[in-house]
N, C-alpha and C. Protein backbone atom coordinates (compact mmCIF):
# COMPACT_ATOMS: atom_id res chain seq x y z
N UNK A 1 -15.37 -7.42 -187.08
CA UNK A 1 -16.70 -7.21 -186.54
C UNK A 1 -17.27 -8.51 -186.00
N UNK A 2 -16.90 -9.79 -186.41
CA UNK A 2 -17.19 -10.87 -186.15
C UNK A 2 -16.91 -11.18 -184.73
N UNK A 3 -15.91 -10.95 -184.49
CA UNK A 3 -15.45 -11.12 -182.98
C UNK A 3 -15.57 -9.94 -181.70
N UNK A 4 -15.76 -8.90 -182.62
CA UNK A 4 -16.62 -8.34 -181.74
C UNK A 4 -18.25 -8.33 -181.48
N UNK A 5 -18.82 -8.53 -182.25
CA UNK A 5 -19.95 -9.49 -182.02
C UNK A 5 -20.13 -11.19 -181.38
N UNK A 6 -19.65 -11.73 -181.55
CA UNK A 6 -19.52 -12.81 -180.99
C UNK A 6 -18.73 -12.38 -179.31
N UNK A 7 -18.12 -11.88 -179.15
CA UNK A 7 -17.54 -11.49 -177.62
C UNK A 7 -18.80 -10.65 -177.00
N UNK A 8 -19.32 -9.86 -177.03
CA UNK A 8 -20.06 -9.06 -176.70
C UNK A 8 -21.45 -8.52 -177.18
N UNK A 9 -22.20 -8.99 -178.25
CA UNK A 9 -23.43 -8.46 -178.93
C UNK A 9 -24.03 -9.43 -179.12
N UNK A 10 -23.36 -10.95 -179.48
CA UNK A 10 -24.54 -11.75 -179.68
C UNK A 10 -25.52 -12.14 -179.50
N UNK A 11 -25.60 -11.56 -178.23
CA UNK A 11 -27.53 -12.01 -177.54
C UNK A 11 -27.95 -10.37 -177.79
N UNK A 12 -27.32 -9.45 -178.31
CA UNK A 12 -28.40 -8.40 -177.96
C UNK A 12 -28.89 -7.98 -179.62
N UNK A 13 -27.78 -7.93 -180.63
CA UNK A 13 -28.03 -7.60 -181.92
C UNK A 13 -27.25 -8.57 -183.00
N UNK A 14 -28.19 -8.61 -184.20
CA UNK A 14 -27.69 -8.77 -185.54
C UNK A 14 -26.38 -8.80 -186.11
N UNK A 15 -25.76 -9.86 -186.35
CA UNK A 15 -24.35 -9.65 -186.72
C UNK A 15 -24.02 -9.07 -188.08
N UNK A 16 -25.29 -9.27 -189.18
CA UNK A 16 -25.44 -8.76 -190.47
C UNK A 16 -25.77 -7.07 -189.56
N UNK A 17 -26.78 -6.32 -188.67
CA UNK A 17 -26.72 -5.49 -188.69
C UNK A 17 -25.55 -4.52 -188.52
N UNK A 18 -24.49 -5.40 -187.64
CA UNK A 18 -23.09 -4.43 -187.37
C UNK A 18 -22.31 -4.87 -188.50
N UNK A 19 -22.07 -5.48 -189.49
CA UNK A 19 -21.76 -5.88 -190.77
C UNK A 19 -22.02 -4.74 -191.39
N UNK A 20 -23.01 -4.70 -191.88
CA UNK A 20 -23.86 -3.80 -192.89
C UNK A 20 -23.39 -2.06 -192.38
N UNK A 21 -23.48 -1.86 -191.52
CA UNK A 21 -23.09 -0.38 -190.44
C UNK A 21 -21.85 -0.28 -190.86
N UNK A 22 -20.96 -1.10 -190.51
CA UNK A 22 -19.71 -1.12 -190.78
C UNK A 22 -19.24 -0.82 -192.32
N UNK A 23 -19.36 -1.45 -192.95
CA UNK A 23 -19.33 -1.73 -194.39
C UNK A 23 -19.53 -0.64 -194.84
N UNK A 24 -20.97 0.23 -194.56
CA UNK A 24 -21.26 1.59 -195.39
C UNK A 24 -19.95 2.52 -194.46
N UNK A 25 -19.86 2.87 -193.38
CA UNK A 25 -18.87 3.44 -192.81
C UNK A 25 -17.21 2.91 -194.05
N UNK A 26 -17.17 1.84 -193.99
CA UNK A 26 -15.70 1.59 -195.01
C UNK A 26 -15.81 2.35 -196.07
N UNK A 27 -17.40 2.11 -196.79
CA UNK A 27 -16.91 2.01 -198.45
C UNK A 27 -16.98 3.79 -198.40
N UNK A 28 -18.09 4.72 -197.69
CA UNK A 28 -17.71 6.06 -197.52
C UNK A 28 -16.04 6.40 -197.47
N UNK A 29 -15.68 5.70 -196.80
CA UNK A 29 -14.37 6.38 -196.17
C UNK A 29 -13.26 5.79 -197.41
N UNK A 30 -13.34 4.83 -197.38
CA UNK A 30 -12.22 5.11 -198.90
C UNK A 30 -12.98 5.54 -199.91
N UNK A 31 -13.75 5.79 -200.08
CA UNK A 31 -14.48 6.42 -201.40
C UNK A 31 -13.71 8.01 -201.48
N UNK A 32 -14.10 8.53 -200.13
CA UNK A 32 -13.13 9.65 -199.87
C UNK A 32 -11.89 9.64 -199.93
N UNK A 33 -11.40 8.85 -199.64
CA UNK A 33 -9.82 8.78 -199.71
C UNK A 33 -9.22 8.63 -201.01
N UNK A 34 -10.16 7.58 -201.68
CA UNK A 34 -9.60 7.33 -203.31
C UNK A 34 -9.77 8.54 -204.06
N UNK A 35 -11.30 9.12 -203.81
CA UNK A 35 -11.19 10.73 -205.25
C UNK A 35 -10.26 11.25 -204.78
N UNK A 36 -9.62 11.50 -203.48
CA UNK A 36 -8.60 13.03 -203.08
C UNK A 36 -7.26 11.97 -203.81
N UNK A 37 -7.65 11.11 -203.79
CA UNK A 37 -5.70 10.01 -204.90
C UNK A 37 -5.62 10.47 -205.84
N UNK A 38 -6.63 10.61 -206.53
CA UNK A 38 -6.88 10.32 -208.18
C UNK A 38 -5.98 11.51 -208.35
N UNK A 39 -5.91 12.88 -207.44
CA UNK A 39 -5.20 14.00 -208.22
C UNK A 39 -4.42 14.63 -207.55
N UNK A 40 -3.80 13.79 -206.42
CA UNK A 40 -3.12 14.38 -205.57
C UNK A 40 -1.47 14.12 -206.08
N UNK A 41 -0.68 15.00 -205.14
CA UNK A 41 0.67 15.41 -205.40
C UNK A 41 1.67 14.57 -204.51
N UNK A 42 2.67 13.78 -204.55
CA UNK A 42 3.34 13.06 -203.39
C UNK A 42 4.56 13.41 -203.72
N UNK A 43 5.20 14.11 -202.33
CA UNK A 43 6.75 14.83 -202.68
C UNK A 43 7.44 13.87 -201.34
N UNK A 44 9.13 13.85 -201.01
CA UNK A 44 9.30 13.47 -200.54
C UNK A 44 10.27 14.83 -199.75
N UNK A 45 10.01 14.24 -198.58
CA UNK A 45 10.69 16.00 -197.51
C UNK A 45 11.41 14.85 -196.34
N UNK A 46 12.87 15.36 -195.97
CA UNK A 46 13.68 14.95 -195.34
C UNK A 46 13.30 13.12 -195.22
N UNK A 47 13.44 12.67 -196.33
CA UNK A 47 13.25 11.43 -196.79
C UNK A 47 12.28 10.46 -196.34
N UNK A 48 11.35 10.93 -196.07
CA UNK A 48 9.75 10.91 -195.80
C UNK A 48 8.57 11.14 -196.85
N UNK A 49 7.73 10.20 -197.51
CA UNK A 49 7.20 10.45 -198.46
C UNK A 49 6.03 10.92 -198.00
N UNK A 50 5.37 11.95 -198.70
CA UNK A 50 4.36 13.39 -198.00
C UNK A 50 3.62 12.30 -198.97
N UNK A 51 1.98 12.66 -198.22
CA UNK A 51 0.89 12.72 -199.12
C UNK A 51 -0.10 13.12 -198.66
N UNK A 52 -1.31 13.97 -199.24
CA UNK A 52 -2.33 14.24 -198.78
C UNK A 52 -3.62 13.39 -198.57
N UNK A 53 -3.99 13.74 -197.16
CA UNK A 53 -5.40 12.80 -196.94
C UNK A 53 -6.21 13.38 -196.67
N UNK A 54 -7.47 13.07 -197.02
CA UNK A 54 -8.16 13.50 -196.83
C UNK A 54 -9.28 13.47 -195.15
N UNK A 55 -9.12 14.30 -194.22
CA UNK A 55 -9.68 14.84 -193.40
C UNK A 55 -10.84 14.21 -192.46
N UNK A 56 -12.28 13.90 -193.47
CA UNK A 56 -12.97 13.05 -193.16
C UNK A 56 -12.81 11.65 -193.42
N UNK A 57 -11.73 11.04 -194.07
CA UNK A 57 -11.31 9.79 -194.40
C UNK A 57 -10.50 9.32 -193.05
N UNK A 58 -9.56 10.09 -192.91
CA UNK A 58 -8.72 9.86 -191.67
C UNK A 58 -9.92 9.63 -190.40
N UNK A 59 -10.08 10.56 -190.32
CA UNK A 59 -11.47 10.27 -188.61
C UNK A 59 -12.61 8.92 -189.27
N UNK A 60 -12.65 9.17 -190.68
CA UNK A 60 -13.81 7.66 -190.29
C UNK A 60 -12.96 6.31 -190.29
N UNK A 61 -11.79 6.80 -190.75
CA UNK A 61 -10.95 5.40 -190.17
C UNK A 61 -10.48 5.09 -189.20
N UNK A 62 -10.41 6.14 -188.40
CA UNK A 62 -10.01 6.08 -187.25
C UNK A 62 -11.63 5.68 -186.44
N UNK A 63 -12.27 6.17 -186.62
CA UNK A 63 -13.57 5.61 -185.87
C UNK A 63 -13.92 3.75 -186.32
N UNK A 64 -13.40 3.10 -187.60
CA UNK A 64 -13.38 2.15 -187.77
C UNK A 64 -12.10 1.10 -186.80
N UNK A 65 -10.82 1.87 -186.78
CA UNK A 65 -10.13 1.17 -186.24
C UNK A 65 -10.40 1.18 -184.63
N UNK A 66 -11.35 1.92 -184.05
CA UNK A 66 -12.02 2.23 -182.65
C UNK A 66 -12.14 0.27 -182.28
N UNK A 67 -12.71 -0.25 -183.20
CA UNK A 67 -12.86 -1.47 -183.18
C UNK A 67 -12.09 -2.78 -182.73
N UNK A 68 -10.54 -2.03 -183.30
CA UNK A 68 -9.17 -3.10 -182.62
C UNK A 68 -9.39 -2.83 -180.86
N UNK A 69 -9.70 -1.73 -180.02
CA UNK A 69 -9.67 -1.23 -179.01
C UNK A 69 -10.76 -2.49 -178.11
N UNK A 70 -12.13 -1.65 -179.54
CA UNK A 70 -13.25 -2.75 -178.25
C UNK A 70 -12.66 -4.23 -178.18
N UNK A 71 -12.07 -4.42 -179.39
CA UNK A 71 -11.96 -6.53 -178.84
C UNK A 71 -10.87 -6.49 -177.85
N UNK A 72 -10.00 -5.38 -178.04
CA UNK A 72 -8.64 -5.55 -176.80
C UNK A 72 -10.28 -6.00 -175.24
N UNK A 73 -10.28 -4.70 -175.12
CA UNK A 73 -11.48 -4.76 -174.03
C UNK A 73 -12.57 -5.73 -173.98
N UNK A 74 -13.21 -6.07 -174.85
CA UNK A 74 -13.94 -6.94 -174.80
C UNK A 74 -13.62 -8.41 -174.25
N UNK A 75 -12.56 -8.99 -174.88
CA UNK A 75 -11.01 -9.87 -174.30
C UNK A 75 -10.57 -9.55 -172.72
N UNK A 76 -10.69 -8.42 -172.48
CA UNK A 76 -10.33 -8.56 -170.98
C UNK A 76 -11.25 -8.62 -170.16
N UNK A 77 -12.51 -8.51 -170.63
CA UNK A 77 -13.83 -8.75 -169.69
C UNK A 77 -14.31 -10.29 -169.63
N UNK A 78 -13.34 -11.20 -170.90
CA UNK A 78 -14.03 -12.15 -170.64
C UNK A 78 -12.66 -12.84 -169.37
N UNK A 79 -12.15 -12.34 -168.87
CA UNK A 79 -11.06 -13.10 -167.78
C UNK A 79 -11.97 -12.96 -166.52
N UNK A 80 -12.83 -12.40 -166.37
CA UNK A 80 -13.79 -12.38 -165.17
C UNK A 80 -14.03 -13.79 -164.99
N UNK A 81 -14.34 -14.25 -166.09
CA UNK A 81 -15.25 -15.82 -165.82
C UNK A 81 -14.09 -16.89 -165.66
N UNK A 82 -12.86 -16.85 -165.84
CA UNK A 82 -11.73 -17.68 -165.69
C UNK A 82 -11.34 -17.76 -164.36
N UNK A 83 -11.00 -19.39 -163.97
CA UNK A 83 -10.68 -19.28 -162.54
C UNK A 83 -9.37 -19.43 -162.62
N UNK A 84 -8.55 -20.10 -163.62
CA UNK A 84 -7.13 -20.66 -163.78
C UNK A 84 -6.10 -19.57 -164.39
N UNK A 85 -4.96 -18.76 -163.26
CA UNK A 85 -4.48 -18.10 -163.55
C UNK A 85 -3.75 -18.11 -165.13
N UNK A 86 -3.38 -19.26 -165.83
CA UNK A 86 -2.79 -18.70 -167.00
C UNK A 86 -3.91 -18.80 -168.10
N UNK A 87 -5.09 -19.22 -167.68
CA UNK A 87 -5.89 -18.76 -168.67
C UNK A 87 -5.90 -17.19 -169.22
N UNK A 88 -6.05 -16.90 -167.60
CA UNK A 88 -6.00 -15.14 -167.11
C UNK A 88 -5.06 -14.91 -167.54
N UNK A 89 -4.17 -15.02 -167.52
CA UNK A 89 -2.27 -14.30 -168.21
C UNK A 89 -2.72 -14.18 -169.30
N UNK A 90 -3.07 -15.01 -170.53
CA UNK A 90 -3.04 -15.52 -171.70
C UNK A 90 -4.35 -14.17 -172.25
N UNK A 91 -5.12 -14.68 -172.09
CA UNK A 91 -6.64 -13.67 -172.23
C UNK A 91 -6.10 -12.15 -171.78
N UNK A 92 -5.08 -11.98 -170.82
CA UNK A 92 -5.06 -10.53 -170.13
C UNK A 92 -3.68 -10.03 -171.67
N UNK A 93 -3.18 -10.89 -171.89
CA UNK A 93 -1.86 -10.68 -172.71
C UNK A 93 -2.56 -10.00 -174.15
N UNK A 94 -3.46 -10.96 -174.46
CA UNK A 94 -4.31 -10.54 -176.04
C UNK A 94 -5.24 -9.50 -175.81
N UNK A 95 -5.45 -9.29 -175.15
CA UNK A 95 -6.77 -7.96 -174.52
C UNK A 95 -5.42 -6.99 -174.66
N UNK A 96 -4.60 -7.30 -174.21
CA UNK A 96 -3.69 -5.75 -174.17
C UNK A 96 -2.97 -5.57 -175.23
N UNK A 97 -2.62 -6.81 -176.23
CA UNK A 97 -2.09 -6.42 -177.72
C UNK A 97 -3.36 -5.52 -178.10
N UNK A 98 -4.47 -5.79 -178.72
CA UNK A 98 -5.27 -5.42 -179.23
C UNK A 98 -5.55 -3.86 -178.99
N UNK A 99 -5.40 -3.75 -177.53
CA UNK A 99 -5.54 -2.51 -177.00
C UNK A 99 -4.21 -1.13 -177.50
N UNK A 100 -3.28 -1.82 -177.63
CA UNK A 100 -2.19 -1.33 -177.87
C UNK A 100 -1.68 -0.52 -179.44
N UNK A 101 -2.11 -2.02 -179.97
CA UNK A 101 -2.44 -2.00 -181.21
C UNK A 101 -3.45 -1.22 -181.84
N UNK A 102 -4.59 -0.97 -180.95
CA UNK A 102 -5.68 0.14 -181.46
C UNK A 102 -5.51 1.40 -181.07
N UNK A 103 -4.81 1.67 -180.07
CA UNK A 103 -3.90 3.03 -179.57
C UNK A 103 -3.04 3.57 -180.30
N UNK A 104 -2.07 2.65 -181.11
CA UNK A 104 -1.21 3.21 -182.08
C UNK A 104 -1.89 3.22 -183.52
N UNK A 105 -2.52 2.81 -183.80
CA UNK A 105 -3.53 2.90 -185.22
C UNK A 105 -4.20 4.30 -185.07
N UNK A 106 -5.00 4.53 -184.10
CA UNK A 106 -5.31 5.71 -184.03
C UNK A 106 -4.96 6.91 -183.66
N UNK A 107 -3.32 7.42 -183.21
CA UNK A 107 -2.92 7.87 -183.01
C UNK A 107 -2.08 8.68 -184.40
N UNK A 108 -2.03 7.38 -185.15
CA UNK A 108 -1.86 7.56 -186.48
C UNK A 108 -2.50 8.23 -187.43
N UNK A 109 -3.67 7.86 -187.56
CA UNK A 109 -5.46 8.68 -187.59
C UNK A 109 -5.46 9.64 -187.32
N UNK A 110 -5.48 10.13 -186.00
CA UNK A 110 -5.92 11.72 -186.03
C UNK A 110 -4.60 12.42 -185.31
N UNK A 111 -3.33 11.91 -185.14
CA UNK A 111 -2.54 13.02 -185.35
C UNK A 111 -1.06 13.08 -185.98
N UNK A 112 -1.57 11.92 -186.50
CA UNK A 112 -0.05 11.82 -187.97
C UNK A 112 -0.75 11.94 -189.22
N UNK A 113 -1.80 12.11 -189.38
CA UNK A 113 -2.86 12.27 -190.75
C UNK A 113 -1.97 11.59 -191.66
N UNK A 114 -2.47 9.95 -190.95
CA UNK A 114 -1.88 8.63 -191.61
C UNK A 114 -0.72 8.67 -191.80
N UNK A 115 0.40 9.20 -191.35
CA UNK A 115 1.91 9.17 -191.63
C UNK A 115 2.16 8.40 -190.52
N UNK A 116 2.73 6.69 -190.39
CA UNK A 116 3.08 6.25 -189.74
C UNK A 116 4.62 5.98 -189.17
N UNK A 117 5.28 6.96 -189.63
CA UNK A 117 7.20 6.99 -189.60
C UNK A 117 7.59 7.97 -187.86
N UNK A 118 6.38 8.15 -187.04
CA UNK A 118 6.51 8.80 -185.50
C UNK A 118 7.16 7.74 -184.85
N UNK A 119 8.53 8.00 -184.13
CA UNK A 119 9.28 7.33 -182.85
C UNK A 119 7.82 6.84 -182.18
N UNK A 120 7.05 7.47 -181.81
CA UNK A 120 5.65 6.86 -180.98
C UNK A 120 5.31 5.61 -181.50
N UNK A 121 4.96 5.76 -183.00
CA UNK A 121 4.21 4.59 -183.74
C UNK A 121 5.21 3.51 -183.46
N UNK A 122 6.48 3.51 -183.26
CA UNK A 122 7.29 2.40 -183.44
C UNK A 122 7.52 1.92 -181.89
N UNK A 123 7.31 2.66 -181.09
CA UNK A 123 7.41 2.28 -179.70
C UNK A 123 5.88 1.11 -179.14
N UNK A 124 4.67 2.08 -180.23
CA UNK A 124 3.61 1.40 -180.36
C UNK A 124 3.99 -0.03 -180.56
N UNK A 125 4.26 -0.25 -181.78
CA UNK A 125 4.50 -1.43 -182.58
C UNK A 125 4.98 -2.26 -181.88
N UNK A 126 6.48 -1.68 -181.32
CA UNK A 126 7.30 -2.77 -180.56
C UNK A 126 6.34 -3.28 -179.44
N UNK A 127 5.98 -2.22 -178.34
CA UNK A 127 4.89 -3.05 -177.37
C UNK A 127 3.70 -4.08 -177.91
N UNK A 128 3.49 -3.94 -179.13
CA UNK A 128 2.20 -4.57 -179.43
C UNK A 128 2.94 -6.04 -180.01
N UNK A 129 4.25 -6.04 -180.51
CA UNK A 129 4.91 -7.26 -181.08
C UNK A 129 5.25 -8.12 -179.63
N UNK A 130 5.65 -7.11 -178.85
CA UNK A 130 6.19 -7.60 -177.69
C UNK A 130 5.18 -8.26 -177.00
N UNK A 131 3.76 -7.74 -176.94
CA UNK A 131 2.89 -8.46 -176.38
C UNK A 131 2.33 -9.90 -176.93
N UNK A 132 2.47 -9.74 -178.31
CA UNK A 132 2.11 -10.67 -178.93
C UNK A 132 2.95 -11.93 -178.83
N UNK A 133 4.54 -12.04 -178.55
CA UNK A 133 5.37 -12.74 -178.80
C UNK A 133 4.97 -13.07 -176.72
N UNK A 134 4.97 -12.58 -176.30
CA UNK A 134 4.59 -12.88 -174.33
C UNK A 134 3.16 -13.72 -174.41
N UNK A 135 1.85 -13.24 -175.45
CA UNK A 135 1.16 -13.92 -175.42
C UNK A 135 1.56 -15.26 -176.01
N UNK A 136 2.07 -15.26 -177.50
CA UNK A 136 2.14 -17.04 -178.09
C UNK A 136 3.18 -17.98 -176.49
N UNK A 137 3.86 -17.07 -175.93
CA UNK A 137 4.74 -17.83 -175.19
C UNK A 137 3.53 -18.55 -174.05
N UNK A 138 2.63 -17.85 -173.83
CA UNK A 138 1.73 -18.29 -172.90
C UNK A 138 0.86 -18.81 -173.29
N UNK A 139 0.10 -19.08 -174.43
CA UNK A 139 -0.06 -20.33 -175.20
C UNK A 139 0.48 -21.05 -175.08
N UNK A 140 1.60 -21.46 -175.37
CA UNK A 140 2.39 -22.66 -176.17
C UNK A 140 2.83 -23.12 -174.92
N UNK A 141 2.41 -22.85 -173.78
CA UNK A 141 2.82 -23.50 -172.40
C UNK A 141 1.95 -24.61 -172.46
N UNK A 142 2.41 -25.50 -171.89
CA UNK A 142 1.98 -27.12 -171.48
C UNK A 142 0.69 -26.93 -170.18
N UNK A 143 -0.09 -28.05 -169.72
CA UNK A 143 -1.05 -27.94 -168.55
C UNK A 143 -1.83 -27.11 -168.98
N UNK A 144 -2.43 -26.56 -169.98
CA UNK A 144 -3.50 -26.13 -170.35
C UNK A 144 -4.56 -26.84 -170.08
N UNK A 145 -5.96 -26.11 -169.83
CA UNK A 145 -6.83 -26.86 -169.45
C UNK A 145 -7.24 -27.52 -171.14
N UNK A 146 -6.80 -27.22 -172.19
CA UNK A 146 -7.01 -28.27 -173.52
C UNK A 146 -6.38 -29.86 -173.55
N UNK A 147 -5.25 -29.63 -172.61
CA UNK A 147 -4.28 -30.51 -172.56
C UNK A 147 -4.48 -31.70 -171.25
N UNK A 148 -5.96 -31.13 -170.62
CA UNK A 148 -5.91 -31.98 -169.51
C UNK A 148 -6.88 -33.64 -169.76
């Protein structure tokens, strides 16, 4: 929440207020998730371990992980103000992990009802590792404007 506040809200709202918002949204949502634990059943089916979740836990986490999405986006709005193309590479590279990364989190959410073992999720993953390992490479390049 920090960085999405700081990228995008800081001149308009409270960083304790999207803190605080947030926070009651968490502690609801595993609150739900933990009573449906306390008495639930976990079997394992074609070597996949089953478990039940609970319904409104899944969507408010998924409305929490909505959040990996805005900083992807938020991250790519700030390349507007960059004039030096590998700033732009670099900023466009982490805007699209994030994005990627919040695509497969929530995909997970509302239609693997948290079972993350989908060919999708792992195709997810790989693009989001893959981006990440293209971004450090574009970091760790020399002639940075830090380096000038």
């Amino acid at each position: 929440m920090r960085i999405i506040w700081y990228l995008g809200f800081k001149k308009s709202i409270s960083f304790l207020w999207l803190l605080m918002s947030t926070s009651l949204v968490l502690i609801v949502s595993l609150s739900i998730d933990m009573s449906l634990r306390l008495n639930s059943t976990y079997y394992v089916a074609d070597h996949i371990a089953q478990f039940p979740a609970a319904q409104a836990s899944l969507y408010l986490l998924a409305l929490l992980s909505l959040s990996i999405i805005v900083v992807g986006v938020l991250t790519l709005q700030q390349t507007k103000s960059l004039a030096e193309q590998r700033q732009r590479a670099r900023l466009i590279t982490l805007g699209l992990m994030y994005i990627f990364t919040g695509l497969t989190v929530e995909y997970i959410f509302l239609f693997l009802q948290g079972n993350n073992t989908s060919s999708l999720v792992v195709v997810g993953y790989a693009v989001t590792v893959l981006s990440f390992v293209l971004g450090l490479f574009f970091v760790g390049r020399k002639s940075s404007i830090l380096h000038k």
